[in-house]
N, C-alpha and C. Protein backbone atom coordinates (compact mmCIF):
# COMPACT_ATOMS: atom_id res chain seq x y z
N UNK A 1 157.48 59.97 83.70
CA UNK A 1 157.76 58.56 83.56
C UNK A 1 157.00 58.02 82.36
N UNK A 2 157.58 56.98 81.55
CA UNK A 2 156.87 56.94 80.56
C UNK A 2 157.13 54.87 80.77
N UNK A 3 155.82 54.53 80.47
CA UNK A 3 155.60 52.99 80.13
C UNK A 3 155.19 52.44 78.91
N UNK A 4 155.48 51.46 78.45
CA UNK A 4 154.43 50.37 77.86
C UNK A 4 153.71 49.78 78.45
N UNK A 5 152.31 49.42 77.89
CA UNK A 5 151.87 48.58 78.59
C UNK A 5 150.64 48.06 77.20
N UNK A 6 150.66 46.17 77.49
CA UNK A 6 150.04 46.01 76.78
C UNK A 6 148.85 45.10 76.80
N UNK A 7 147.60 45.82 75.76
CA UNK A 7 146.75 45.11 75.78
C UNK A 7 146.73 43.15 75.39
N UNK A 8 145.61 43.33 76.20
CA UNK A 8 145.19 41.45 75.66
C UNK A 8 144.23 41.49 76.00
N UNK A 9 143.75 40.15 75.08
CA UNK A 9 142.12 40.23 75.02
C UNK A 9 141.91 39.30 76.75
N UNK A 10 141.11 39.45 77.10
CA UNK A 10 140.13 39.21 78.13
C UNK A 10 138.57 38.57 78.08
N UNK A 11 138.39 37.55 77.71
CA UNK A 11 137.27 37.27 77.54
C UNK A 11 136.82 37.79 76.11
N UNK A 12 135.85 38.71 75.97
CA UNK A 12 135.39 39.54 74.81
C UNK A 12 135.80 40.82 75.04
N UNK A 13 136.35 41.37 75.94
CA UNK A 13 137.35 43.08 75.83
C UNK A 13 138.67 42.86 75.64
N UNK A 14 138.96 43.66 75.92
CA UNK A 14 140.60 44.11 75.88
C UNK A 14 140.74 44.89 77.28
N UNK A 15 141.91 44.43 77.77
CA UNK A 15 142.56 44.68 79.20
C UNK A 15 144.02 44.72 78.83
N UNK A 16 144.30 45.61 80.11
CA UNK A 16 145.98 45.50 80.77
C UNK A 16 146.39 45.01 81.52
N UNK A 17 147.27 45.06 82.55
CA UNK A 17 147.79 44.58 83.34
C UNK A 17 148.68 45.93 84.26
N UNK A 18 148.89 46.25 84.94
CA UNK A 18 149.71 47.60 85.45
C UNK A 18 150.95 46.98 86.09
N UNK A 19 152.07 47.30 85.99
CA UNK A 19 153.20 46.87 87.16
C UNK A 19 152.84 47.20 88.58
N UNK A 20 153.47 46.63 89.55
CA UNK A 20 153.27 46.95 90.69
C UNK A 20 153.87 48.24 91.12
N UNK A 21 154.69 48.74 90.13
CA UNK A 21 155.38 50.03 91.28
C UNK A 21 154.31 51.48 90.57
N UNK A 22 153.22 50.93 89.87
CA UNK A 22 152.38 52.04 89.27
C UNK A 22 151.48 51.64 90.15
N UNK A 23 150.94 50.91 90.19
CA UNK A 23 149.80 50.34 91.62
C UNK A 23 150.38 51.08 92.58
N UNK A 24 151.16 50.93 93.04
CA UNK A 24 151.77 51.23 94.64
C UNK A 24 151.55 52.74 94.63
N UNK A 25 152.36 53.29 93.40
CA UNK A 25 152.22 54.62 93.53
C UNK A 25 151.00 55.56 93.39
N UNK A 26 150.03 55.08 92.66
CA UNK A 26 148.87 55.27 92.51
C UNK A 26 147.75 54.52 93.95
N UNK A 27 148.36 54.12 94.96
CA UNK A 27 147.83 53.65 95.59
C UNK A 27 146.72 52.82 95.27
N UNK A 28 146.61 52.06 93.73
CA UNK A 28 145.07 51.29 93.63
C UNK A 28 145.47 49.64 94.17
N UNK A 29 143.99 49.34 94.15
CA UNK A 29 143.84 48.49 94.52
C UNK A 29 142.83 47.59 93.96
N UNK A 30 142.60 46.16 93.72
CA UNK A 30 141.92 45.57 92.75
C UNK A 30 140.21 45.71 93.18
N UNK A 31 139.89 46.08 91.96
CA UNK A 31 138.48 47.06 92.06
C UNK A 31 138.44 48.42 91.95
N UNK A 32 139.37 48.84 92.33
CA UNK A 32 139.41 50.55 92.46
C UNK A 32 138.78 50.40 90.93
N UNK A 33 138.56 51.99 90.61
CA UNK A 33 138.11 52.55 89.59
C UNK A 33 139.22 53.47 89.13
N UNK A 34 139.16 53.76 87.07
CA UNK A 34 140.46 54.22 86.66
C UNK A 34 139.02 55.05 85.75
N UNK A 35 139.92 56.13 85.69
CA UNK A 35 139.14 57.16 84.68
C UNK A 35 139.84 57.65 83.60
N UNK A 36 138.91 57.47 82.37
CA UNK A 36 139.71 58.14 81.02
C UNK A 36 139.55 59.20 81.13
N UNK A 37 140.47 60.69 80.57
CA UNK A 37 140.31 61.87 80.18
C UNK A 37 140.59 61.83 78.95
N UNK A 38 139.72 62.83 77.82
CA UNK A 38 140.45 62.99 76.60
C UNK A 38 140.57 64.55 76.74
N UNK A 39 141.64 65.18 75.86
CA UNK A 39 141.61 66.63 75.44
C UNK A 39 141.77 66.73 74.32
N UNK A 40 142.51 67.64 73.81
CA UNK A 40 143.30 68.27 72.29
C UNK A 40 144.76 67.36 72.47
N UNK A 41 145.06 66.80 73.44
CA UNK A 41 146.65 66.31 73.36
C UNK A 41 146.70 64.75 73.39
N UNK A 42 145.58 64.18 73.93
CA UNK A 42 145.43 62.80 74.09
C UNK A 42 144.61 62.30 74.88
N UNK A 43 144.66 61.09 75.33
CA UNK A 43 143.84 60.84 76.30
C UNK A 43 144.80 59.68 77.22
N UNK A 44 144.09 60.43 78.87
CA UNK A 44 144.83 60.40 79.87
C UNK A 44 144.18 59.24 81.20
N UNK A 45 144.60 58.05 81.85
CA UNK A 45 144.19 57.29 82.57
C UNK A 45 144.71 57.74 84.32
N UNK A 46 143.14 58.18 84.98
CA UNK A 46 143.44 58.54 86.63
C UNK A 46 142.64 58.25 87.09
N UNK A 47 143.30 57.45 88.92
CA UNK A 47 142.44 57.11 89.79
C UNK A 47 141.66 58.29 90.44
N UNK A 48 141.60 59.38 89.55
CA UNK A 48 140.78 60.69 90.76
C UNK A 48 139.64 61.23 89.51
N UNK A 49 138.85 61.07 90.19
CA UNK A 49 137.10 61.38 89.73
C UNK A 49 137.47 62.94 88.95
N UNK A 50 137.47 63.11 87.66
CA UNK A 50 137.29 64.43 87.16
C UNK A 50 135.94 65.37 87.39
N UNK A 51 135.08 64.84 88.33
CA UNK A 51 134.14 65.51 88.78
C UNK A 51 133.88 65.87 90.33
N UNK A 52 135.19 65.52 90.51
CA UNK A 52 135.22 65.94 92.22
C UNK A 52 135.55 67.12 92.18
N UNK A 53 136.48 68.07 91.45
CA UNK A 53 136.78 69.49 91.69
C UNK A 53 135.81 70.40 91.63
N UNK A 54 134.66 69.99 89.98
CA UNK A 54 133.79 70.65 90.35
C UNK A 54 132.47 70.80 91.49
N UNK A 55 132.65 69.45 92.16
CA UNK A 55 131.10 68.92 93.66
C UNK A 55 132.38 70.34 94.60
N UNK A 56 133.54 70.23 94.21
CA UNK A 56 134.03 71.00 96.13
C UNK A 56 133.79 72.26 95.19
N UNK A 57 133.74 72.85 94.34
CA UNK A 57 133.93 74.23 93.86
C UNK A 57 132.60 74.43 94.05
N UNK A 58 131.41 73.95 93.86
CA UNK A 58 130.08 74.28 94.09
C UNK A 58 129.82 74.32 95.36
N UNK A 59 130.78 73.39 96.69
CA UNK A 59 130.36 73.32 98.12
C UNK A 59 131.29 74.57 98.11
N UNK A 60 132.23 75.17 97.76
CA UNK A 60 133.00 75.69 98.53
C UNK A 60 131.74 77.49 98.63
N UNK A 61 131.63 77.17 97.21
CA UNK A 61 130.65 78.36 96.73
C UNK A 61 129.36 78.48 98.15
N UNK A 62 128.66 77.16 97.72
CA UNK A 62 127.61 77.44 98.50
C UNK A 62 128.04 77.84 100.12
N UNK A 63 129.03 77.39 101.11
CA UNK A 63 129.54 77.68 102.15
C UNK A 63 129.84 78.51 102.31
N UNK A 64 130.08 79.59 101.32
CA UNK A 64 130.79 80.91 101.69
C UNK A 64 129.24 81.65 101.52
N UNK A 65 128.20 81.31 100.77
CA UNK A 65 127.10 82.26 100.59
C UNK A 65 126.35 82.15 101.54
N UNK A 66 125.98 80.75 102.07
CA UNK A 66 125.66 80.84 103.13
C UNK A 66 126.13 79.97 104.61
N UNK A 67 127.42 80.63 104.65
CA UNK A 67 128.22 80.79 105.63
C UNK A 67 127.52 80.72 107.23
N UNK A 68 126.39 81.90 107.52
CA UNK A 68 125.45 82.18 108.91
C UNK A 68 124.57 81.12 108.97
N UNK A 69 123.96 80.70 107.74
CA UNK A 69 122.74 79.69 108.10
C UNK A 69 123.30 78.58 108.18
N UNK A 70 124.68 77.96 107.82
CA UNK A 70 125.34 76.51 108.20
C UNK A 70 125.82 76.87 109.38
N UNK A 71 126.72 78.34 110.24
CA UNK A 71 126.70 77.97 111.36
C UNK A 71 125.50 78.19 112.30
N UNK A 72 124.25 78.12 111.96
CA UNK A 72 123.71 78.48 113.23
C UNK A 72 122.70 77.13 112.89
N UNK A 73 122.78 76.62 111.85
CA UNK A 73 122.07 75.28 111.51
C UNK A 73 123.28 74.13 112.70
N UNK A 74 124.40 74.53 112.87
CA UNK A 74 125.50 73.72 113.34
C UNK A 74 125.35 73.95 114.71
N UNK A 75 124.69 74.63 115.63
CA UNK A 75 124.02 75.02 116.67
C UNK A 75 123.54 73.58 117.46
């Protein structure tokens, strides 16, 4: 899906405005938080923390190493 969307100034920044059927679908809500990504191709706007994959890849790690001492800590 591809949009426009355009800036205006805001006080002393610059802001947007989102349609509602990108809200809806994105499930945000006023306050939520929006995150920039940049790469080699551009840069990309998402409601999901680019640092959450790596917190579960480090829990998933640590849970499997020590697997016996969380269940018997779960005791």
């Amino acid at each position: 899906m591809e949009r426009t969307i355009k800036l205006r100034r805001m006080g002393g920044s610059l802001g947007s405005t989102f349609p509602k059927g990108i809200m809806d679908r994105l499930k945000l809500e006023d306050g939520d938080e929006m995150f920039v990504l940049e790469d080699e191709r551009g840069m990309y706007l998402t409601p999901f923390d680019p640092k959450f994959d790596k917190v579960m890849e480090a829990y998933e790690d640590l849970s499997r190493r020590y697997r016996n001492t969380l269940s018997e800590l779960a005791k």
